[in-house]
C-alpha atoms as a PDB file:
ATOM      1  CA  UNK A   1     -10.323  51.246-123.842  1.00  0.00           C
ATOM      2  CA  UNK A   2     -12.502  54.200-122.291  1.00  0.00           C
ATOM      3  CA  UNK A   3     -14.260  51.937-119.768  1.00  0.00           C
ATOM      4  CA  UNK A   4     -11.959  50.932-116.583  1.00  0.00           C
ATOM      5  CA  UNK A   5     -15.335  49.687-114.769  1.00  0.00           C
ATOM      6  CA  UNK A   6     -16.641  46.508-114.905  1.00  0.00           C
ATOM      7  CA  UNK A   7     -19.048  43.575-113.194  1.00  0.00           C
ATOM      8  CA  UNK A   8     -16.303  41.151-113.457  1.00  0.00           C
ATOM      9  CA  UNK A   9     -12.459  41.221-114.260  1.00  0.00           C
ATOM     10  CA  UNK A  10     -11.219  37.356-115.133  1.00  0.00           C
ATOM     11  CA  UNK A  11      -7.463  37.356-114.375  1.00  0.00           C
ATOM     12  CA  UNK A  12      -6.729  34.280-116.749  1.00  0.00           C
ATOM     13  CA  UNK A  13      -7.637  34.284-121.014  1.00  0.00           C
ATOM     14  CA  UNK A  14      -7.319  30.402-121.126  1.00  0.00           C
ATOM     15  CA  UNK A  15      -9.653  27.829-121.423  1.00  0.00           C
ATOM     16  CA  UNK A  16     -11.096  28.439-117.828  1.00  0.00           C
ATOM     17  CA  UNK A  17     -11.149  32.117-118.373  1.00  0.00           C
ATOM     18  CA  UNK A  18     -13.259  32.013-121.664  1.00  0.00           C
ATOM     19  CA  UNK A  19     -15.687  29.661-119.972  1.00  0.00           C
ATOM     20  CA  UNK A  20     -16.241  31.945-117.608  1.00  0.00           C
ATOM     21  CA  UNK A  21     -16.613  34.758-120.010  1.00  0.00           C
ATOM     22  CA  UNK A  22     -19.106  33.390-122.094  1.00  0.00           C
ATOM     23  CA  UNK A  23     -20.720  32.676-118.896  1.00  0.00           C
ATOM     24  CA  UNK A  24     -20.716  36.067-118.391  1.00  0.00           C
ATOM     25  CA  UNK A  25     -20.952  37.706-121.563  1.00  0.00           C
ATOM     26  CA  UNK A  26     -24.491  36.137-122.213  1.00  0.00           C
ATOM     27  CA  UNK A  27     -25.636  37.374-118.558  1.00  0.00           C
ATOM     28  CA  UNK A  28     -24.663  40.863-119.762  1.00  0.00           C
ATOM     29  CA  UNK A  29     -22.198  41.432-117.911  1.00  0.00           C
ATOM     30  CA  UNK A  30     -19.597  43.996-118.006  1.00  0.00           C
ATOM     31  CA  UNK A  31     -16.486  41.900-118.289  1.00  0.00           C
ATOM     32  CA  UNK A  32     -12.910  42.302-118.816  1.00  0.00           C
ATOM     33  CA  UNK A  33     -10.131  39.491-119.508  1.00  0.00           C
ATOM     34  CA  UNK A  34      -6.492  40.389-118.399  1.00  0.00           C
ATOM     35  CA  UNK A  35      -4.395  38.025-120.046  1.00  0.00           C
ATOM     36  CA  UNK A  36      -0.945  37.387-121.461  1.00  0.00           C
ATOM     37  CA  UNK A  37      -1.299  35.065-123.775  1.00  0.00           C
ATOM     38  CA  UNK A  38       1.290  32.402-122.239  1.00  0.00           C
ATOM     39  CA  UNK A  39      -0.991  29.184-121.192  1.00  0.00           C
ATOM     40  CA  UNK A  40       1.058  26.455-119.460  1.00  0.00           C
ATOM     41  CA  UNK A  41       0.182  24.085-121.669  1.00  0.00           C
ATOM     42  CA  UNK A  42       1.637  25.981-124.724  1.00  0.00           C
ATOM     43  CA  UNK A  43       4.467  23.304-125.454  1.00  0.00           C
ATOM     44  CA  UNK A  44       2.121  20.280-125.884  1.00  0.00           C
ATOM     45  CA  UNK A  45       1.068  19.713-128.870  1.00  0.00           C
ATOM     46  CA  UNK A  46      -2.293  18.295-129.023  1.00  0.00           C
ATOM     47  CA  UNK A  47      -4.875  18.250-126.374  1.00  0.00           C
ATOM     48  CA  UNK A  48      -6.833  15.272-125.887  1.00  0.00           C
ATOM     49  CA  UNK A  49      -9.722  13.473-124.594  1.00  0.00           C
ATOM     50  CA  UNK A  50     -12.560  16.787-124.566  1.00  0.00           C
ATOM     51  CA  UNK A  51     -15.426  15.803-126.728  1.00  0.00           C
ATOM     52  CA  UNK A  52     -15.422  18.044-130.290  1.00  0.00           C
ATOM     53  CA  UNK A  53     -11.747  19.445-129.896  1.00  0.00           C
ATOM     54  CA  UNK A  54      -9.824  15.569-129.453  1.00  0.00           C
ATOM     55  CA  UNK A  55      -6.516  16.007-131.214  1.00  0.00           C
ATOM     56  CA  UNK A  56      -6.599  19.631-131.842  1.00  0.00           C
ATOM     57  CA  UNK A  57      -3.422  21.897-130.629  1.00  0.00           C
ATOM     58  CA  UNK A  58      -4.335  24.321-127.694  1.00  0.00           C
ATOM     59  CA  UNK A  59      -3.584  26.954-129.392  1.00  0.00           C
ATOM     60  CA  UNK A  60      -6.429  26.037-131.918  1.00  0.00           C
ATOM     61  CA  UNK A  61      -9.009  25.342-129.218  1.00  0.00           C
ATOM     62  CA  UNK A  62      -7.996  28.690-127.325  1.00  0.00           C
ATOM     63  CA  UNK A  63      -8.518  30.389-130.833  1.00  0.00           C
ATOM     64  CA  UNK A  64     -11.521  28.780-131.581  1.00  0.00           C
ATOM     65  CA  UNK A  65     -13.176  29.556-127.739  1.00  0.00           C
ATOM     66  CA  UNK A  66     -11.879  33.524-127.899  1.00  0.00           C
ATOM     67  CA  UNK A  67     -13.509  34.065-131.178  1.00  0.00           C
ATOM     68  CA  UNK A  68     -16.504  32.837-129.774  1.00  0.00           C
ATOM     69  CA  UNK A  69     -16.378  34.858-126.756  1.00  0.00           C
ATOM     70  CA  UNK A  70     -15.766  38.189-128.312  1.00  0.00           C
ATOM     71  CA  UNK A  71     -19.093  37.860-130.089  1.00  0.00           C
ATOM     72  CA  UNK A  72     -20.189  39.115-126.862  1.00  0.00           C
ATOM     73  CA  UNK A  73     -19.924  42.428-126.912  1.00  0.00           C
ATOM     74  CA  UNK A  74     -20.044  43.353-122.867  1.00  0.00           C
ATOM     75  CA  UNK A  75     -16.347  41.457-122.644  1.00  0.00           C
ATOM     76  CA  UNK A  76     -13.343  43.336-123.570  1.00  0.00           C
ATOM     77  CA  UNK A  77      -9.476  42.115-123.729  1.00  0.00           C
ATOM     78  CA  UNK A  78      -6.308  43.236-122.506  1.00  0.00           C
ATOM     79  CA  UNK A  79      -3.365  42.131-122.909  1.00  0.00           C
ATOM     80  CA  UNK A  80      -0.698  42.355-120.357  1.00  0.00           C
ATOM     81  CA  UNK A  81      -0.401  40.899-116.678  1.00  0.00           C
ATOM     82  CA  UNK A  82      -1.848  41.877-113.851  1.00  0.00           C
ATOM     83  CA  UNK A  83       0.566  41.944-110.788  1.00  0.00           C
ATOM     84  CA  UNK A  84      -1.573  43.988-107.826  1.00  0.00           C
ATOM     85  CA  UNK A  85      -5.048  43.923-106.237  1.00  0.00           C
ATOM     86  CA  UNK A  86      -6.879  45.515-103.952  1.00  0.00           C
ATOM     87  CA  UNK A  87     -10.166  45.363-102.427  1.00  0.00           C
ATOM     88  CA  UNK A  88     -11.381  48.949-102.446  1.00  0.00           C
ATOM     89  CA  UNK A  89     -14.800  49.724-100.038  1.00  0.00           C
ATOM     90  CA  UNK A  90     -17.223  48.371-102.669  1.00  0.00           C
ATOM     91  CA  UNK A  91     -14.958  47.206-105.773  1.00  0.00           C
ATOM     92  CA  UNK A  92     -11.666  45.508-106.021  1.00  0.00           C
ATOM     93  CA  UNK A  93      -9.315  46.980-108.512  1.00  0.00           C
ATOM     94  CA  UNK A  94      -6.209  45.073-110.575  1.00  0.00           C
ATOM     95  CA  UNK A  95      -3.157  46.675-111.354  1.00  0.00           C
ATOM     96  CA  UNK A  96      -0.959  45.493-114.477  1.00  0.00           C
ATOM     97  CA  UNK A  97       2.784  45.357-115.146  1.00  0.00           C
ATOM     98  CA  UNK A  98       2.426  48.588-117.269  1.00  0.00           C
ATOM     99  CA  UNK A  99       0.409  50.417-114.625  1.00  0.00           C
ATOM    100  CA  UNK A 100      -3.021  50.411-115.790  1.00  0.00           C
ATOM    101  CA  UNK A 101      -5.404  50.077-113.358  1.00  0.00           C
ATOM    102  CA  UNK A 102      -9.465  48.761-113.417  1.00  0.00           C
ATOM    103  CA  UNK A 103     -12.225  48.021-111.057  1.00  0.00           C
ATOM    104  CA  UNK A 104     -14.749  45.409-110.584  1.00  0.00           C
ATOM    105  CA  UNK A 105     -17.368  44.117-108.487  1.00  0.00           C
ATOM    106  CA  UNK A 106     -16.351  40.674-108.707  1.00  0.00           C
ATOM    107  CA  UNK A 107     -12.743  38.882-109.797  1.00  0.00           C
ATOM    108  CA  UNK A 108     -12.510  35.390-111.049  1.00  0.00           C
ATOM    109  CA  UNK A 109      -8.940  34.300-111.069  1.00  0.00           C
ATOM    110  CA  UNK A 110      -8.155  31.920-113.696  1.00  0.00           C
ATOM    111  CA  UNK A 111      -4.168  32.270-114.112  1.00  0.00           C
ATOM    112  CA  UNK A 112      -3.361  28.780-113.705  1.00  0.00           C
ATOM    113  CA  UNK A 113      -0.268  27.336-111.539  1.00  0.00           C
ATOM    114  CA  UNK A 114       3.480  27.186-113.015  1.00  0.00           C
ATOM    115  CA  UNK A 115       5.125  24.287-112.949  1.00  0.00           C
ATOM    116  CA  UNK A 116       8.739  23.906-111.221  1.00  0.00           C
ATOM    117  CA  UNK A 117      10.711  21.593-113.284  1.00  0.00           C
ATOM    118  CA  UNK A 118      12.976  19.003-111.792  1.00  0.00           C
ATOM    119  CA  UNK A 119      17.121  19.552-112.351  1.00  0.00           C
ATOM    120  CA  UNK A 120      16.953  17.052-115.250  1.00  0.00           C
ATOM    121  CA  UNK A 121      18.663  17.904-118.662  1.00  0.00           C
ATOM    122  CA  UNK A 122      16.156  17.507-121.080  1.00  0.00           C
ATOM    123  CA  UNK A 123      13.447  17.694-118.843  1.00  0.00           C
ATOM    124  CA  UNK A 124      11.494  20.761-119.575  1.00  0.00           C
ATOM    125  CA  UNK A 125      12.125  21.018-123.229  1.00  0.00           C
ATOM    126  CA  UNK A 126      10.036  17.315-122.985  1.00  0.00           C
ATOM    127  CA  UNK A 127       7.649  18.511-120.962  1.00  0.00           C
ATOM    128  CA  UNK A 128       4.320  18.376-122.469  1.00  0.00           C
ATOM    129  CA  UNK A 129       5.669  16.511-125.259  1.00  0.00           C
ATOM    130  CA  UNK A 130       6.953  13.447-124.377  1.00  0.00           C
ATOM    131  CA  UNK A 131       7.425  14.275-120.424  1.00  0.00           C
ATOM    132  CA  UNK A 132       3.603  13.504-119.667  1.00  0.00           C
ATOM    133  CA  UNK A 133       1.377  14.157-116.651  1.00  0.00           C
ATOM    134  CA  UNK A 134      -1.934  12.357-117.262  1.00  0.00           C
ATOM    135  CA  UNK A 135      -2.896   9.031-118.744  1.00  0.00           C
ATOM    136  CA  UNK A 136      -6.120  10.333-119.903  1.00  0.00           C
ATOM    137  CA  UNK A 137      -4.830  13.151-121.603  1.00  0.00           C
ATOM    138  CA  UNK A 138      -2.201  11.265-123.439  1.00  0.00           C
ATOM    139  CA  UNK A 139      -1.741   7.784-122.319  1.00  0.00           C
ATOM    140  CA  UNK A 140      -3.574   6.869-125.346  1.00  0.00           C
ATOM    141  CA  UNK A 141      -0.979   8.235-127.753  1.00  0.00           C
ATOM    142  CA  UNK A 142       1.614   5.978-126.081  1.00  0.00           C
ATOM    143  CA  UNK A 143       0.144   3.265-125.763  1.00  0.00           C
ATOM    144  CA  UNK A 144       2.016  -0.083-125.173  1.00  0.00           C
ATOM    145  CA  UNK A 145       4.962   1.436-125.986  1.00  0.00           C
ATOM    146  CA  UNK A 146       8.106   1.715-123.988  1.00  0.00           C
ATOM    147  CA  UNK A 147       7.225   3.930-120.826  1.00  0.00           C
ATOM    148  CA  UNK A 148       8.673   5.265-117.706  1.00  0.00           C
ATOM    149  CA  UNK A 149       7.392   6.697-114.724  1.00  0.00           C
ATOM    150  CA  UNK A 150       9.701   9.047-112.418  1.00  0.00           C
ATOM    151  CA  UNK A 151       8.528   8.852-108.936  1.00  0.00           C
ATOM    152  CA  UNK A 152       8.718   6.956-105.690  1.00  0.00           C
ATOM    153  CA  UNK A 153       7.273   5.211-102.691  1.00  0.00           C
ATOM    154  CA  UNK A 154       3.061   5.508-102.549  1.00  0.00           C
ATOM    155  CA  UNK A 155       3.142   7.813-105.539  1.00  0.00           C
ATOM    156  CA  UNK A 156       4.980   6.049-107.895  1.00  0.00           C
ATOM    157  CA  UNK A 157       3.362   2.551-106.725  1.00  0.00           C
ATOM    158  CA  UNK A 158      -0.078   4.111-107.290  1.00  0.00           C
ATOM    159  CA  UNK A 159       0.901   5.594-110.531  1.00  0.00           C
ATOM    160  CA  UNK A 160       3.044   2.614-111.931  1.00  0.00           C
ATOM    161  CA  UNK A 161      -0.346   0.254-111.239  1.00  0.00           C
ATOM    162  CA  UNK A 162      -2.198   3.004-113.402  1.00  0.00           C
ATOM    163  CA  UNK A 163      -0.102   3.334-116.439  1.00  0.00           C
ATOM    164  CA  UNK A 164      -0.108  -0.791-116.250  1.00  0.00           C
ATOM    165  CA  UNK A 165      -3.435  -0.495-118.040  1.00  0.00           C
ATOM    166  CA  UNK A 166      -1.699   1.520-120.857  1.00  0.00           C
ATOM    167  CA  UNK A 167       1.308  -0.527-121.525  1.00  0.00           C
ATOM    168  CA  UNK A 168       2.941  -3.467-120.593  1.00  0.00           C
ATOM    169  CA  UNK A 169       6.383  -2.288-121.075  1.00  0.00           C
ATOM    170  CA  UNK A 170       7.200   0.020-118.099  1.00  0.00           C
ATOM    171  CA  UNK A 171       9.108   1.250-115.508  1.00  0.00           C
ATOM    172  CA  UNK A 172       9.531   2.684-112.883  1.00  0.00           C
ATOM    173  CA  UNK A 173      12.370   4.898-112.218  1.00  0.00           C
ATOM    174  CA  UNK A 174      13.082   5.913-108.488  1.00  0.00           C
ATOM    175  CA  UNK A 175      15.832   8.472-109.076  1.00  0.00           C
ATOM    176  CA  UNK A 176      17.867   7.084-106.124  1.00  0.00           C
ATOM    177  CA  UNK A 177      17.223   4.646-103.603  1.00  0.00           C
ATOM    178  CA  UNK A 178      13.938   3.359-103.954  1.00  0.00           C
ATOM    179  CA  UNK A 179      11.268   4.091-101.028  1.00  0.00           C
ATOM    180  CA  UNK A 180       9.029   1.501-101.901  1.00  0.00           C
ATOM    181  CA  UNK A 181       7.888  -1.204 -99.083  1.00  0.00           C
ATOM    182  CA  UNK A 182       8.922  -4.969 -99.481  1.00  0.00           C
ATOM    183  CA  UNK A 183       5.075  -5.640-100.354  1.00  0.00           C
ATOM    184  CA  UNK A 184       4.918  -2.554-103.312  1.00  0.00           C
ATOM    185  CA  UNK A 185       8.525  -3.682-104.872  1.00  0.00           C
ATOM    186  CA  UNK A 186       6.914  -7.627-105.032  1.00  0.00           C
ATOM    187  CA  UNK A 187       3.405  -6.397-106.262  1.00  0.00           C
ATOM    188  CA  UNK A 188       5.269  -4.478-109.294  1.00  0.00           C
ATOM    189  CA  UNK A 189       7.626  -7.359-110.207  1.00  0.00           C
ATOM    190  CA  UNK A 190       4.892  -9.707-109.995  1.00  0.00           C
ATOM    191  CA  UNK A 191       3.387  -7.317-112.675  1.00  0.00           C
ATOM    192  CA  UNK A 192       6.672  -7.295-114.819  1.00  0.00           C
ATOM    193  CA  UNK A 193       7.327  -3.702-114.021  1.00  0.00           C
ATOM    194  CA  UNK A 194      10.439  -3.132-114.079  1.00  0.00           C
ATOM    195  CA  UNK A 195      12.457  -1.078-111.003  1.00  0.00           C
ATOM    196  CA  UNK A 196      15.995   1.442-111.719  1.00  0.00           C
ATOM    197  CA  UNK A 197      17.246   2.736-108.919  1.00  0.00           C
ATOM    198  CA  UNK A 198      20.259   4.821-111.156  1.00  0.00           C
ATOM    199  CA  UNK A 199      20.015   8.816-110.224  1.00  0.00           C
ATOM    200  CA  UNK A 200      18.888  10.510-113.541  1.00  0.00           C
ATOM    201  CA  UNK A 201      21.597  12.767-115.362  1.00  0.00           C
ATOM    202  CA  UNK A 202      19.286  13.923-118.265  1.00  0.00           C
ATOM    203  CA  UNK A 203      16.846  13.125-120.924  1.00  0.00           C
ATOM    204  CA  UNK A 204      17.828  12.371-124.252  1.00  0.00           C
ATOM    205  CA  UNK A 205      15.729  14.248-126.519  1.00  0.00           C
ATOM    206  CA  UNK A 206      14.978  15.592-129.954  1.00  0.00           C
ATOM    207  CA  UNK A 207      12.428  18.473-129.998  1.00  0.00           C
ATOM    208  CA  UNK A 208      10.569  17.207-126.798  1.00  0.00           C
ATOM    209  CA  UNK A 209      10.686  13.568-128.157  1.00  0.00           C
ATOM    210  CA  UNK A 210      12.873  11.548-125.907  1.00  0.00           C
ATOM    211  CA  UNK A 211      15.373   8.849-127.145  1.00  0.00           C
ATOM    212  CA  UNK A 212      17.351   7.715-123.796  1.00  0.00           C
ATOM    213  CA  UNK A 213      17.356   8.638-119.902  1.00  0.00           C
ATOM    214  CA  UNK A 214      20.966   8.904-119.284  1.00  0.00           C
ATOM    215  CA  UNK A 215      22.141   8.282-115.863  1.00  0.00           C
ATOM    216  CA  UNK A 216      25.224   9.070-113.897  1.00  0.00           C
ATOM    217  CA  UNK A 217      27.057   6.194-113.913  1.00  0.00           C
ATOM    218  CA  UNK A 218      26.929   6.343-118.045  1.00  0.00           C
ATOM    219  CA  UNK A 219      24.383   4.069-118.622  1.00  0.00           C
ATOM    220  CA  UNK A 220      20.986   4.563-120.618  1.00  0.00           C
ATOM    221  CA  UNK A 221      17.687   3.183-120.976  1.00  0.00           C
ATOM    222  CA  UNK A 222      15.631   4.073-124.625  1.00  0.00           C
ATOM    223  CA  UNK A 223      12.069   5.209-123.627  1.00  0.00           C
ATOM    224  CA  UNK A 224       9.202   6.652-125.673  1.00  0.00           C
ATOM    225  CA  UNK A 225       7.392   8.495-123.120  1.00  0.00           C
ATOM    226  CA  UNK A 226       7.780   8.999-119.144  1.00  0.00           C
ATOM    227  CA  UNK A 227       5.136  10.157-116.653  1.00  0.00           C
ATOM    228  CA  UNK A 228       5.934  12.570-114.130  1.00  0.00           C
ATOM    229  CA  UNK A 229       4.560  14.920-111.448  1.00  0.00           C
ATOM    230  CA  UNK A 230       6.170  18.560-110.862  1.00  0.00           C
ATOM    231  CA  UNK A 231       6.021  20.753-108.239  1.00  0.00           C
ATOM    232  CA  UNK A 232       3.976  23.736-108.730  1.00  0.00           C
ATOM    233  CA  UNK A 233       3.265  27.161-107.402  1.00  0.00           C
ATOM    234  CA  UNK A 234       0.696  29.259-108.077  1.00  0.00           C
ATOM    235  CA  UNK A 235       1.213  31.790-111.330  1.00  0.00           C
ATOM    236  CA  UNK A 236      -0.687  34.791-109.394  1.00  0.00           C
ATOM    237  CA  UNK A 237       0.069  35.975-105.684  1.00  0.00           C
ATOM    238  CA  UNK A 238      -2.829  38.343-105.914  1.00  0.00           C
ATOM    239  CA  UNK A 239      -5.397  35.909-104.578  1.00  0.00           C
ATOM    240  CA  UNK A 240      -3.219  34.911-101.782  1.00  0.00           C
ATOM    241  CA  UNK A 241      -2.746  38.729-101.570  1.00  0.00           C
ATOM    242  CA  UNK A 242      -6.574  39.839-101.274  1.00  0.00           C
ATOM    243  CA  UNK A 243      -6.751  36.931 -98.300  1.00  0.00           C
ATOM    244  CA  UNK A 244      -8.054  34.196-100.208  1.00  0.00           C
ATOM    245  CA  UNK A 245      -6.571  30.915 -98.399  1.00  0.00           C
ATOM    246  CA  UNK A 246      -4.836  27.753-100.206  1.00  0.00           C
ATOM    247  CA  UNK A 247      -5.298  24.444 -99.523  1.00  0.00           C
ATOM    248  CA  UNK A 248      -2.049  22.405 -98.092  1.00  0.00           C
ATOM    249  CA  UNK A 249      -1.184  21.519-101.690  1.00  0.00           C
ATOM    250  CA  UNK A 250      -0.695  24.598-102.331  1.00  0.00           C
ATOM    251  CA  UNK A 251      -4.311  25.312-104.432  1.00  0.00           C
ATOM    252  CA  UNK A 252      -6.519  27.712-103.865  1.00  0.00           C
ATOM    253  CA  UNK A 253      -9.189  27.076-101.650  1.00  0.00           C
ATOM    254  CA  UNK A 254     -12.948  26.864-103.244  1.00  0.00           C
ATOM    255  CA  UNK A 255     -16.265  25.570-102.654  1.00  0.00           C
ATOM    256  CA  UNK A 256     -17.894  23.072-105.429  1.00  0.00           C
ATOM    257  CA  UNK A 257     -19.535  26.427-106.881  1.00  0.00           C
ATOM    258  CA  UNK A 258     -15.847  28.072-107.197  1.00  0.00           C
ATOM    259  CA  UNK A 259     -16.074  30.829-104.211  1.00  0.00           C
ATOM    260  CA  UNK A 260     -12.961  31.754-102.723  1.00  0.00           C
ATOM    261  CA  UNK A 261     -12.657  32.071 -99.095  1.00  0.00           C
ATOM    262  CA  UNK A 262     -13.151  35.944 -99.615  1.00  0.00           C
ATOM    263  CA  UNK A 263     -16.222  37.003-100.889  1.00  0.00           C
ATOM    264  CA  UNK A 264     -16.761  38.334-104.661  1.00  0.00           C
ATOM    265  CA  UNK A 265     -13.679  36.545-105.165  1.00  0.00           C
ATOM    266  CA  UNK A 266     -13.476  33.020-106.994  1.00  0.00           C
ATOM    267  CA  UNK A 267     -11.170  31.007-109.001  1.00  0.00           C
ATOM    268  CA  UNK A 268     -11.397  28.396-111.451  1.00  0.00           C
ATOM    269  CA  UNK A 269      -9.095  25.988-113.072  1.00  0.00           C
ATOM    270  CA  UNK A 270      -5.898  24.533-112.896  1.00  0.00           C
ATOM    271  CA  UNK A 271      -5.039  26.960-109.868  1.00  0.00           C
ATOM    272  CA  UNK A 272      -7.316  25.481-107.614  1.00  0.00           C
ATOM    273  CA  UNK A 273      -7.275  21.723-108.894  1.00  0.00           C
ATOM    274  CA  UNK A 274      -4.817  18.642-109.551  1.00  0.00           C
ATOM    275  CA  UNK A 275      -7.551  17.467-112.187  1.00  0.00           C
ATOM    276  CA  UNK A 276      -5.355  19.603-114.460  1.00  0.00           C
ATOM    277  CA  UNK A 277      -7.391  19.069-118.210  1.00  0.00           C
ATOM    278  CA  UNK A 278      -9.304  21.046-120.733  1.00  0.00           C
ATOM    279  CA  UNK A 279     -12.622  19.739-119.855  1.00  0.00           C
ATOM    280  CA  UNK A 280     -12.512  20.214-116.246  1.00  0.00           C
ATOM    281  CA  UNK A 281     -11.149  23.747-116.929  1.00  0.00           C
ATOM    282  CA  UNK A 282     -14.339  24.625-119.014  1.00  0.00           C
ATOM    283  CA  UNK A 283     -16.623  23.029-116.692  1.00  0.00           C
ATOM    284  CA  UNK A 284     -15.238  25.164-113.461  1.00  0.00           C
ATOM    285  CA  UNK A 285     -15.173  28.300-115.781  1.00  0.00           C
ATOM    286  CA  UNK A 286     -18.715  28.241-116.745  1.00  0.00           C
ATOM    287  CA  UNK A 287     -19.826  27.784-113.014  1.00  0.00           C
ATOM    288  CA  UNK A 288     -17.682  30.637-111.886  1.00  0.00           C
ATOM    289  CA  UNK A 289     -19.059  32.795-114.525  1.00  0.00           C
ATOM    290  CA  UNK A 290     -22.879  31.522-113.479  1.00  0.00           C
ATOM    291  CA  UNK A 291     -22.168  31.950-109.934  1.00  0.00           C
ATOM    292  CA  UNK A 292     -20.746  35.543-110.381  1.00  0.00           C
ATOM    293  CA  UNK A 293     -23.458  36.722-111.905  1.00  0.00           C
ATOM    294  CA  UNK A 294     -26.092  34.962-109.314  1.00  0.00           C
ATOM    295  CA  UNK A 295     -24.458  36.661-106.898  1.00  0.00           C
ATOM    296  CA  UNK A 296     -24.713  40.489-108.615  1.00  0.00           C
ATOM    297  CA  UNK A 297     -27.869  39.934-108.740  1.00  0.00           C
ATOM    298  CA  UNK A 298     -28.825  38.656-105.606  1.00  0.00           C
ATOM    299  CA  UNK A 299     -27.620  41.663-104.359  1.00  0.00           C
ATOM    300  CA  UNK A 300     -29.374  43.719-106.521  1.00  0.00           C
ATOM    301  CA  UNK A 301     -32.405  42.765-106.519  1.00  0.00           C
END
């Protein structure tokens, strides 16, 4: 690569990212995607409910989407991560881990959050698989079989009532002493969901499929798929680092057209959403990418 100067650098290859390269790439723009290749959806094996890709593996749909997007001939690749930025009087330039260095009038930050799995046995090698986080995504795949739901209190009330749609055969598994009020615990039995207070030991699994959660006292339950919410932090500190604020939840902070709090700076997909999907991810892409590229030339013209 001869060029280090660009309109845009995209911190992110993913679905978001490519969205927003396209974008891009048919404003002819200068682009460049810094990427590493390691999505956070990599585990799962089929991705679900996006119109023309339902059922196809992620890796197939990120494939598909980069071999589209290097038709364009104005957006380059490089592989690596980038761990440093700075905004510069004019630019902002990204440093990776093996030192390179490139500048930019405008950075989109696509680079996702990571997810902080839960001291479960079993747990992450599920995750994705049959460790789920969305009903929409995969509740179909599951359906009235034999689910769980780890969580608690107003979460796993709210959640439990969702998934109720999905199967009939669920529960709800507090991990401890339930939290739920008098009214929750009656609305859920009334609904036959069931309630296990037993802390979890570990997941019984075979390559991500589970067979039994195993608690402490030695006693199982067989399952075929549980819901559960992680904790998360974000995979990049170089937003945070170039002063672009998070919300309370830990997301970073945009407006509905994807602007950052710091200007030329915006971000797109999972990092600055719970509505963690493909679709959504290609939607906020492509209006990063547009509003990038209004914004060059707004103050160019």
């Amino acid at each position: 690569m001869t060029n280090n100067n660009f309109d845009v650098i995209i911190v992110g290859g993913s679905y978001s990212g490519l969205s927003a390269a396209m974008a891009l790439g048919r404003s002819l723009r200068d682009v460049l995607i810094i990427d590493n290749g390691k999505p956070c959806n990599r585990q799962t094996p089929h991705s679900h409910n996006f119109l023309t890709q339902d059922g196809q593996t992620p890796k197939d749909i990120t494939m598909k989407a980069r071999e589209q997007v290097e038709k364009y001939e104005s957006v380059r690749f490089y592989n690596g991560f980038a761990t440093n930025g700075v905004k510069t009087q004019n630019s902002f330039e990204i440093e990776t881990q093996s030192g390179d260095r490139f500048t930019s009038e405008k950075l989109i930050f696509a680079t996702g959050v990571k997810d902080i799995m839960p001291d479960i046995e079993g747990f992450s090698e599920s995750w994705g698989i049959s460790v789920i986080h969305c009903p929409y995504c995969h509740g179909y795949e599951v359906k009235h079989e034999k689910t769980g739901i780890l969580g608690n209190g107003e979460y796993g009330f709210e959640f439990s009532k969702m998934i109720n749609n999905w199967t009939k055969d669920l529960t709800l598994f507090t991990n401890g002493k339930s939290t739920l009020t008098e009214e929750q615990t009656t609305k859920l039995e009334a609904h036959d969901i069931k309630i296990v207070e037993e802390e979890i030991d570990s997941f019984e699994q075979i390559k991500g499929q589970i067979k039994n959660v195993i608690f402490k006292n030695g006693s199982k339950r067989s399952l075929k798929a549980i819901y559960a919410r992680t904790s998360f932090v974000q995979q990049s500190d170089i937003p945070k680092t170039l002063g672009c604020e998070l919300t309370e939840e830990g997301y970073i902070s945009v407006d509905p057209f994807q602007r950052t709090t710091v200007q030329g700076i915006y971000a797109c997909g999972d990092n600055t959403t719970f509505k963690r999907s493909v679709s959504n991810a290609v939607a906020m892409g492509t209006s990063a990418g547009a509003i990038a590229n209004k914004e060059i030339i707004d103050e160019a013209f």
